[in-house]
N, C-alpha and C. Protein backbone atom coordinates (compact mmCIF):
# COMPACT_ATOMS: atom_id res chain seq x y z
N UNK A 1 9.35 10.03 -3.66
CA UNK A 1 9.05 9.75 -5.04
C UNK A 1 8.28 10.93 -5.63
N UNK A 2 8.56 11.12 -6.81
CA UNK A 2 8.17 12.31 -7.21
C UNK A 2 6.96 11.88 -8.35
N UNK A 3 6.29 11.67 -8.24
CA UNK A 3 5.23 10.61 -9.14
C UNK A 3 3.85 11.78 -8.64
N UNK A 4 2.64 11.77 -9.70
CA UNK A 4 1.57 12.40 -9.36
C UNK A 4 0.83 11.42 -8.45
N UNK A 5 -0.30 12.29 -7.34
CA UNK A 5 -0.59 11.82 -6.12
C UNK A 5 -2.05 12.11 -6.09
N UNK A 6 -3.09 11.59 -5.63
CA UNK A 6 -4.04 11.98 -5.42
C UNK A 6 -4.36 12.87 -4.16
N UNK A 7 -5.11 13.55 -3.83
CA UNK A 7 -5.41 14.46 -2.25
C UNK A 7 -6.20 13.29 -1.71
N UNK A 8 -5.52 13.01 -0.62
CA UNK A 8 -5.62 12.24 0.63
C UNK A 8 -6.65 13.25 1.53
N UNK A 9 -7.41 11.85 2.09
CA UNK A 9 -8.38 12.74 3.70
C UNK A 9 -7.84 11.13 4.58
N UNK A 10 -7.98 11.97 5.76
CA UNK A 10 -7.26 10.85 6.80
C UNK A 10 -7.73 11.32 8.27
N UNK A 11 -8.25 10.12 9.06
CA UNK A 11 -8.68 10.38 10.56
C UNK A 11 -7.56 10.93 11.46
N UNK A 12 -7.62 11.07 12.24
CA UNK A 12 -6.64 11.52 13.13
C UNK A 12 -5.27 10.67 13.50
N UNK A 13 -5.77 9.59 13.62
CA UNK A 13 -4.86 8.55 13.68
C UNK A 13 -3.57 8.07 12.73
N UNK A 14 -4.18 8.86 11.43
CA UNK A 14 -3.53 8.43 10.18
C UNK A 14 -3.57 6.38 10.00
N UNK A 15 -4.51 6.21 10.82
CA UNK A 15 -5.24 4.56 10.63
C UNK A 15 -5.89 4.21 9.68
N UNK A 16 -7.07 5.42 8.56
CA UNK A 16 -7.41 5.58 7.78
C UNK A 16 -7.64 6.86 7.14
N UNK A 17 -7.33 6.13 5.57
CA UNK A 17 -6.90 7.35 4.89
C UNK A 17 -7.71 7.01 3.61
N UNK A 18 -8.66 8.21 2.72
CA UNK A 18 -9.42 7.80 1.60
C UNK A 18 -8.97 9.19 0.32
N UNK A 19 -9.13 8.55 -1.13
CA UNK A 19 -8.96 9.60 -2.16
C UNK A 19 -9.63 9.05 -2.97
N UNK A 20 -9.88 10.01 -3.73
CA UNK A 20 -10.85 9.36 -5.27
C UNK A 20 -9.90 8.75 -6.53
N UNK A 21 -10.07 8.14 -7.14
CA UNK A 21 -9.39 7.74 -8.50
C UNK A 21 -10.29 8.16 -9.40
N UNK A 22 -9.73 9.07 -10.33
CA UNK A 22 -10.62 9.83 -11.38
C UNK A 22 -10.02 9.13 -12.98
N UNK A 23 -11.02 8.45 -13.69
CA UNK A 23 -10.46 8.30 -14.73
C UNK A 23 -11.66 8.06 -16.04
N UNK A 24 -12.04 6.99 -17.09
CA UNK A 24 -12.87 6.75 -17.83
C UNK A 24 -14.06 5.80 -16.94
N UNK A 25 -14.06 5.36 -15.54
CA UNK A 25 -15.08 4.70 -15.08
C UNK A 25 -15.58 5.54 -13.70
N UNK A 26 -15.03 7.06 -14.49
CA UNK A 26 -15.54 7.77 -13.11
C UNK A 26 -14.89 8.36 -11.87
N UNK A 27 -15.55 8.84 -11.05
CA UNK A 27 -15.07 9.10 -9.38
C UNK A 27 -15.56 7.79 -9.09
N UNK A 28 -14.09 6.92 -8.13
CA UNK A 28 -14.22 5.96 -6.97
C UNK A 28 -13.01 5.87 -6.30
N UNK A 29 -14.05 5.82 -4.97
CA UNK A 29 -13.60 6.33 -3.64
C UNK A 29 -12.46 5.19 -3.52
N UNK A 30 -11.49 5.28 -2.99
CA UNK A 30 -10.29 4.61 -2.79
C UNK A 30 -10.58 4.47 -1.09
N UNK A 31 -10.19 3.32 -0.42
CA UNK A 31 -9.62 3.26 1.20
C UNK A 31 -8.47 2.44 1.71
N UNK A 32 -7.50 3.21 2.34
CA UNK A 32 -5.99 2.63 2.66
C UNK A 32 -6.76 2.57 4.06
N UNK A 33 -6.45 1.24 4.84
CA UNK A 33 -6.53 1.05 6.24
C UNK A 33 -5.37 0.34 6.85
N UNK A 34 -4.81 0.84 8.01
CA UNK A 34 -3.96 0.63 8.63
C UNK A 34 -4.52 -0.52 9.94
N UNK A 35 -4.39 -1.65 10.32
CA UNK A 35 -5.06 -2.51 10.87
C UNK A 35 -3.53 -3.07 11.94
N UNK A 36 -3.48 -3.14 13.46
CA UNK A 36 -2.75 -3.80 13.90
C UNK A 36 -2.96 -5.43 14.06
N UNK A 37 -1.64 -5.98 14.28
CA UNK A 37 -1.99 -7.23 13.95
C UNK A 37 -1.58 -8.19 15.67
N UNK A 38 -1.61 -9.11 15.24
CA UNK A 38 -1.15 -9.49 16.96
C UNK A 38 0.40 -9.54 17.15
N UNK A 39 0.93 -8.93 16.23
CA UNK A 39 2.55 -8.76 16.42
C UNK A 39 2.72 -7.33 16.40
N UNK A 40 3.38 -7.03 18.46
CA UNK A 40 3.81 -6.05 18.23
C UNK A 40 4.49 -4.84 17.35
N UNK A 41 4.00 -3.81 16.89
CA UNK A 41 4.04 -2.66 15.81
C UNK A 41 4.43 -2.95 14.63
N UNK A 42 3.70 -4.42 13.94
CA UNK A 42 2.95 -4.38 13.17
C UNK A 42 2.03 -4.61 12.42
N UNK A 43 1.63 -3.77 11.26
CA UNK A 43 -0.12 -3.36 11.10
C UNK A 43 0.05 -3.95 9.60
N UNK A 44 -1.06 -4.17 9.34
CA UNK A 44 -1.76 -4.60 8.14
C UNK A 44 -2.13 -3.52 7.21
N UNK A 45 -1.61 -3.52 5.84
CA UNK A 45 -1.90 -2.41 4.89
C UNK A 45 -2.86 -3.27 3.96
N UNK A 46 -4.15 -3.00 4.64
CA UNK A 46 -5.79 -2.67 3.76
C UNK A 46 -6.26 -2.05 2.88
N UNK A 47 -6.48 -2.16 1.57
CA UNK A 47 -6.55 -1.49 0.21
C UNK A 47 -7.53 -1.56 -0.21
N UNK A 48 -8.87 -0.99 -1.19
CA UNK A 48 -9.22 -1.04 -2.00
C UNK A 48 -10.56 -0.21 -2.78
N UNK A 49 -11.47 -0.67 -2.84
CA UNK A 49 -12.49 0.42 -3.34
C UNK A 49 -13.57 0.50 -2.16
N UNK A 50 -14.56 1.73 -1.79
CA UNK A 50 -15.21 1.56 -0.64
C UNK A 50 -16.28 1.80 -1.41
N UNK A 51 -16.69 0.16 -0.58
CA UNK A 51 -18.19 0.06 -0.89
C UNK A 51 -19.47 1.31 -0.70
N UNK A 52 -19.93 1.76 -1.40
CA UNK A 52 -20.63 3.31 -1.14
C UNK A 52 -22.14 2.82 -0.50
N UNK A 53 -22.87 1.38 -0.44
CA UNK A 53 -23.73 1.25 0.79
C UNK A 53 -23.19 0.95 1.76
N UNK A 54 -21.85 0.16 2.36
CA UNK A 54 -21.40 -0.18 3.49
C UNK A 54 -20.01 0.48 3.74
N UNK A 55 -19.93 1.34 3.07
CA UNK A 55 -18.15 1.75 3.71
C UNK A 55 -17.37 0.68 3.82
N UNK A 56 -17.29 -0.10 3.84
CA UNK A 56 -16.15 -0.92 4.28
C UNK A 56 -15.19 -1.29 2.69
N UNK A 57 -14.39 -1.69 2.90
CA UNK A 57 -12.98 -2.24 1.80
C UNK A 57 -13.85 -3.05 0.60
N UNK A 58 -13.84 -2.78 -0.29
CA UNK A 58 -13.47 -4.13 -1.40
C UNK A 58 -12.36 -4.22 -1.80
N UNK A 59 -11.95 -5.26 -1.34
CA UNK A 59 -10.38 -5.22 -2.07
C UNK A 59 -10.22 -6.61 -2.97
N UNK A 60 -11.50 -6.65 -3.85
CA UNK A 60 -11.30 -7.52 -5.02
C UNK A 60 -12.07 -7.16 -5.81
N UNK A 61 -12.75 -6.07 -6.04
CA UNK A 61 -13.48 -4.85 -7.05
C UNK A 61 -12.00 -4.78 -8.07
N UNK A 62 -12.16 -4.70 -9.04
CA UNK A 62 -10.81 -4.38 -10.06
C UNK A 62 -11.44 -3.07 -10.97
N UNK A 63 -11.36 -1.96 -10.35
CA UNK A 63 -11.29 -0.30 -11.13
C UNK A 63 -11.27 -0.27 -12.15
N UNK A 64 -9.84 -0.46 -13.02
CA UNK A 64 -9.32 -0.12 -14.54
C UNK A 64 -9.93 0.68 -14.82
N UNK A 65 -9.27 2.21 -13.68
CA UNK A 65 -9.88 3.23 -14.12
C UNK A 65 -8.55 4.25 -15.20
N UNK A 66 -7.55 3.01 -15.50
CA UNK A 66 -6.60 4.17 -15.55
C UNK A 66 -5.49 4.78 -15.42
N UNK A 67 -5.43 4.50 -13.80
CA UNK A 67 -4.76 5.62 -13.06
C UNK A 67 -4.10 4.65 -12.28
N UNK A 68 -3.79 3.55 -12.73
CA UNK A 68 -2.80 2.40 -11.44
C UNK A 68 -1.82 2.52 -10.88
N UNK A 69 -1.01 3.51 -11.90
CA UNK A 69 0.19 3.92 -10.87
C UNK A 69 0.14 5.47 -9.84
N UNK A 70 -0.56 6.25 -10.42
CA UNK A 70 -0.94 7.71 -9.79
C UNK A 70 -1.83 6.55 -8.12
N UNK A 71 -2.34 5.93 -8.38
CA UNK A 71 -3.33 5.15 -7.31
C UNK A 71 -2.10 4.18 -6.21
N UNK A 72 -1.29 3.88 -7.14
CA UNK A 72 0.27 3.62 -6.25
C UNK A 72 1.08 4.09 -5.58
N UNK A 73 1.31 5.03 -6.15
CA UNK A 73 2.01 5.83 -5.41
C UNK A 73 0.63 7.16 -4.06
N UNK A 74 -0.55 6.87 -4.40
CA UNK A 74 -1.02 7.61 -3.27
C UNK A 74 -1.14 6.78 -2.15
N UNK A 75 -1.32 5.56 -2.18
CA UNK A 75 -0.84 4.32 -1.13
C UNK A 75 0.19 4.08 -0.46
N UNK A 76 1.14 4.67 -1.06
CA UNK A 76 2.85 5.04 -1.09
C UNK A 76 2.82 6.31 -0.28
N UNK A 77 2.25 6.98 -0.59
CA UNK A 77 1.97 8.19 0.11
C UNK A 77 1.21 8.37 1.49
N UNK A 78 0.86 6.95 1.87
CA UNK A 78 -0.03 6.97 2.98
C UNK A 78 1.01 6.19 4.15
N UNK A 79 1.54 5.51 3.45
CA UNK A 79 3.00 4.97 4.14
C UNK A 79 3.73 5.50 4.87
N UNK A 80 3.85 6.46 4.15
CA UNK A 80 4.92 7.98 4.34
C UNK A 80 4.31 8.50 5.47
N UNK A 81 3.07 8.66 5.31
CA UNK A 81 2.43 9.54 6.19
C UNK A 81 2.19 8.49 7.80
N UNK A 82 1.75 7.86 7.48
CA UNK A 82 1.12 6.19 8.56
C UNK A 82 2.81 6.24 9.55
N UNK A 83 3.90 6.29 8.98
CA UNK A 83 4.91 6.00 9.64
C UNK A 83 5.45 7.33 10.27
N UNK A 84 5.52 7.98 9.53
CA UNK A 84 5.90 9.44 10.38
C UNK A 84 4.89 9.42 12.02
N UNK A 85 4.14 9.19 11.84
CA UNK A 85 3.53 9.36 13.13
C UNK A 85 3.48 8.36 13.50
N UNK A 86 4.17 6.74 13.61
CA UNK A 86 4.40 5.58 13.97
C UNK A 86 5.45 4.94 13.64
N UNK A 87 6.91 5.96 13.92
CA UNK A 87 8.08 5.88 13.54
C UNK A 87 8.55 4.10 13.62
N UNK A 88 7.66 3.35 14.32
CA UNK A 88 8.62 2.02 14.79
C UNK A 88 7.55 0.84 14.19
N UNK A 89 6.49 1.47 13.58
CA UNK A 89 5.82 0.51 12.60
C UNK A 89 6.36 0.03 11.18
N UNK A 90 5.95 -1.02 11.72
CA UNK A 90 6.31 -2.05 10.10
C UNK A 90 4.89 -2.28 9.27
N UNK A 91 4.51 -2.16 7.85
CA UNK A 91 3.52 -2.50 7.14
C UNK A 91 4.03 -3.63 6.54
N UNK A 92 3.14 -4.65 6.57
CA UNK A 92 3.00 -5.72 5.90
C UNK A 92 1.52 -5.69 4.70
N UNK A 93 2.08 -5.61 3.93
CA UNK A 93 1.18 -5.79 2.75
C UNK A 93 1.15 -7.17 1.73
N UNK A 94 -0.05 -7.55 1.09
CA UNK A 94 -0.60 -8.82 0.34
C UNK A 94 -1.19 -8.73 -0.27
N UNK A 95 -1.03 -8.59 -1.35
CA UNK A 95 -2.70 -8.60 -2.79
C UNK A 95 -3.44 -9.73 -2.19
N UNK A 96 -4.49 -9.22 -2.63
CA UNK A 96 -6.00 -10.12 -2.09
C UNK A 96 -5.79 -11.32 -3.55
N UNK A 97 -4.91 -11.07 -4.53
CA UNK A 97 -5.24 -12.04 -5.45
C UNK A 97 -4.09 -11.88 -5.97
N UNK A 98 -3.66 -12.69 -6.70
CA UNK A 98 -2.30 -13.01 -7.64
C UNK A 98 -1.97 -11.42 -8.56
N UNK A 99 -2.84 -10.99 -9.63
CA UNK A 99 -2.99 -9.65 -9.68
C UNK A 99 -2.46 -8.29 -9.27
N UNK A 100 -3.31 -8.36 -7.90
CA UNK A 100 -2.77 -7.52 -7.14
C UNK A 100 -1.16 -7.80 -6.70
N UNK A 101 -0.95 -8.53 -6.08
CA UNK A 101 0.40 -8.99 -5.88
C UNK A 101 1.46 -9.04 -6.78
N UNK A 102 0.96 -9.00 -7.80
CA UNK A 102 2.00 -8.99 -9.33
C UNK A 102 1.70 -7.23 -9.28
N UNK A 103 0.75 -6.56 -9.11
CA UNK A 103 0.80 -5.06 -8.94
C UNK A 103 2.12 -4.74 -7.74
N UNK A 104 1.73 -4.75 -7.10
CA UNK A 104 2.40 -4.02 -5.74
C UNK A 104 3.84 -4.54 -6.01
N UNK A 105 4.36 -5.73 -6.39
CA UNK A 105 5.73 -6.21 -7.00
C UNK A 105 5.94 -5.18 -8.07
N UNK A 106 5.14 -5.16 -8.69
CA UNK A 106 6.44 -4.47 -10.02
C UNK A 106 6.02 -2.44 -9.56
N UNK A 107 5.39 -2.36 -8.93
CA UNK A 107 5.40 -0.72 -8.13
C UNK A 107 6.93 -0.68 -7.18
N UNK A 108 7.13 -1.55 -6.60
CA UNK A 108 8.17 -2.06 -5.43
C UNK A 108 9.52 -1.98 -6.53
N UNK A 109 9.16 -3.12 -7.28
CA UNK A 109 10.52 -2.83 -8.25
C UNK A 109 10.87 -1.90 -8.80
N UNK A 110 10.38 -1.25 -9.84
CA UNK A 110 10.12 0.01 -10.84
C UNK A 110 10.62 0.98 -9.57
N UNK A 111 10.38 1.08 -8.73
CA UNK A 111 10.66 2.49 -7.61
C UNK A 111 11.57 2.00 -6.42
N UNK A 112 12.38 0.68 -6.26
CA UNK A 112 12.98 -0.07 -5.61
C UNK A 112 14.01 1.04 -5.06
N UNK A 113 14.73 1.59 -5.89
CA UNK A 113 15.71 2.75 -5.65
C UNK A 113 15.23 4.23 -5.08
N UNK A 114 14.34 4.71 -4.95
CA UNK A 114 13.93 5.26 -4.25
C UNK A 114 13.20 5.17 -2.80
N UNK A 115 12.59 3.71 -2.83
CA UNK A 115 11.91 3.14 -1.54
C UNK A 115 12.88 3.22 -0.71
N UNK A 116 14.18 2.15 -1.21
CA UNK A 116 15.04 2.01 -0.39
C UNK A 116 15.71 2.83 0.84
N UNK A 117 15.62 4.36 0.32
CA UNK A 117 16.31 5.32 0.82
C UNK A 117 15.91 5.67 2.09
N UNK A 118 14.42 5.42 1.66
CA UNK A 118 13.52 5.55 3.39
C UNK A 118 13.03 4.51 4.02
N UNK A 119 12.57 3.38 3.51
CA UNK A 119 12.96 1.90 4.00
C UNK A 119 13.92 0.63 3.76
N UNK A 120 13.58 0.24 4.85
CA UNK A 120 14.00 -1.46 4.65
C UNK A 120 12.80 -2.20 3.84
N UNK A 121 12.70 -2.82 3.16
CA UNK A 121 12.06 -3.80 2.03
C UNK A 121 12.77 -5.11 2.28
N UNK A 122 11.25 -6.03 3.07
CA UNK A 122 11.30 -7.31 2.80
C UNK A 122 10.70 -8.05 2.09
N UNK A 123 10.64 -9.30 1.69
CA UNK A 123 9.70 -10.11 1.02
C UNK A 123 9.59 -11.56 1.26
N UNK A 124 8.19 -12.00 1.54
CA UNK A 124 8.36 -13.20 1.87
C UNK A 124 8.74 -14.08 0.79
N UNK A 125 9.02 -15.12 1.09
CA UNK A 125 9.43 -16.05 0.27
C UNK A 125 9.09 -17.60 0.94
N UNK A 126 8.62 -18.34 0.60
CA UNK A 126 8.64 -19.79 1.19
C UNK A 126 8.18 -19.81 2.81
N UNK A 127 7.68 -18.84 3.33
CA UNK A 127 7.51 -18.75 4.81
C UNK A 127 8.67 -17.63 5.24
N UNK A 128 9.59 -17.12 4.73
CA UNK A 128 10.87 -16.52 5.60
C UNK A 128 10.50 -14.88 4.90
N UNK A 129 11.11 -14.23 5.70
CA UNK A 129 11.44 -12.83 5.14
C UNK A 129 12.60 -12.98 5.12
N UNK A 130 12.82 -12.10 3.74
CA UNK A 130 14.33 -12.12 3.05
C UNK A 130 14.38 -10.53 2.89
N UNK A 131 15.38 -10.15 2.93
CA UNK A 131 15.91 -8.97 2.09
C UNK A 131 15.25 -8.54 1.00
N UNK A 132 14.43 -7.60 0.58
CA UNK A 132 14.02 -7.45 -0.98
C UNK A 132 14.96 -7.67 -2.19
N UNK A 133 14.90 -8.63 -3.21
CA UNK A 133 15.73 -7.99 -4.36
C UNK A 133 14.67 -8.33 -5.42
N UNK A 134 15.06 -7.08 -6.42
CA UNK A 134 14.50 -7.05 -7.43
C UNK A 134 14.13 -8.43 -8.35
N UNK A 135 12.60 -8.47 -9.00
CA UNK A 135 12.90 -10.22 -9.72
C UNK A 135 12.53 -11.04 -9.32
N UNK A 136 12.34 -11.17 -8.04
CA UNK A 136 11.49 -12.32 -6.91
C UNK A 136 10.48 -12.12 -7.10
N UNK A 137 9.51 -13.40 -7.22
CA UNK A 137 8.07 -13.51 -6.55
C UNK A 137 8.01 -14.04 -5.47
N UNK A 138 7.59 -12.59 -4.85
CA UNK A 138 7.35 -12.60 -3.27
C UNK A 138 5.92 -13.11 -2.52
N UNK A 139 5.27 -13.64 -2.09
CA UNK A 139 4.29 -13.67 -1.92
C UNK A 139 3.72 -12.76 -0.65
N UNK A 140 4.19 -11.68 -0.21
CA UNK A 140 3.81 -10.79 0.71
C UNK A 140 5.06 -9.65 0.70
N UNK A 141 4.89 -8.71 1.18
CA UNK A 141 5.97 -7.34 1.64
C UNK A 141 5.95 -6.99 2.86
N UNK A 142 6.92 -6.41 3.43
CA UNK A 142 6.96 -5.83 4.96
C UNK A 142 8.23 -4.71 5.11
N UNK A 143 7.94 -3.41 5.00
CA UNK A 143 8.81 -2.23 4.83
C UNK A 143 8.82 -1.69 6.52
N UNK A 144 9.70 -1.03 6.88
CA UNK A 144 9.75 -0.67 7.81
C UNK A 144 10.63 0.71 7.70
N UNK A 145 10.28 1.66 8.16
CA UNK A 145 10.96 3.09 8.11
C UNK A 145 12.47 3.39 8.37
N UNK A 146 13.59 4.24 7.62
CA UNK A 146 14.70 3.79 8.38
C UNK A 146 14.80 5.23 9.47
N UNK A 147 15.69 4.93 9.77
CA UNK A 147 15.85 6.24 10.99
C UNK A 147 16.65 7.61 11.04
């Protein structure tokens, strides 16, 4: 995707990865965490603002700095990166709130044709993973790299 990106810093692992979102409420620190889950290779995609006394995730802080899709696609960009070096991982991702989840849906849609090319796109639905198609409310995602 050819979309503007923020500069990524990332541990060795590419497990975690942090950038700033620059807009009218400032520098704040962004954190993508890659989390395994108890299903073999795959991990949990962890999002949101880092708390600057505890480091750790808020991922129900709401920014409106701005920059929601440049901040999308650098998450998108961590994907890219998270799987290249974990060719057989699947991310499963979930807005922490209805919101978010109506975010990451219409990022998924809007760029559906380009995702596609390098993943598979699922979406839950009712308990099942289905095939992605555009238009659904999904209540979760799960992409997996193609080969």
């Amino acid at each position: 995707m050819i979309l503007d990106k923020y500069q990524l810093s990332a541990d060795s692992s590419l497990m975690v990865f942090e950038f700033d979102s620059i807009g009218p409420k400032g520098k704040v620190t962004k954190v993508v965490q890659y989390s395994e889950t108890n299903l073999k290779d795959v991990y949990n995609l962890g999002f949101g603002d880092k708390d600057p006394n505890t480091g750790e995730i808020d991922d129900f802080n709401v920014t409106n700095n701005g920059d929601s899709m440049t901040v999308l696609a650098t998450v998108a960009a961590t994907v890219y990166a998270f799987t290249d070096k974990h060719p057989n991982a699947m991310i499963y991702a979930r807005g922490a709130d209805k919101a978010r989840l109506r975010l990451y849906r219409m990022g998924i849609n809007n760029y559906f044709a380009q995702i596609s090319q390098d993943f598979q796109v699922y979406g839950m639905l009712d308990g099942m993973w289905l095939h992605f198609k555009k238009g659904v409310n999904y209540e979760a995602f799960l992409v997996k790299r193609k080969k």
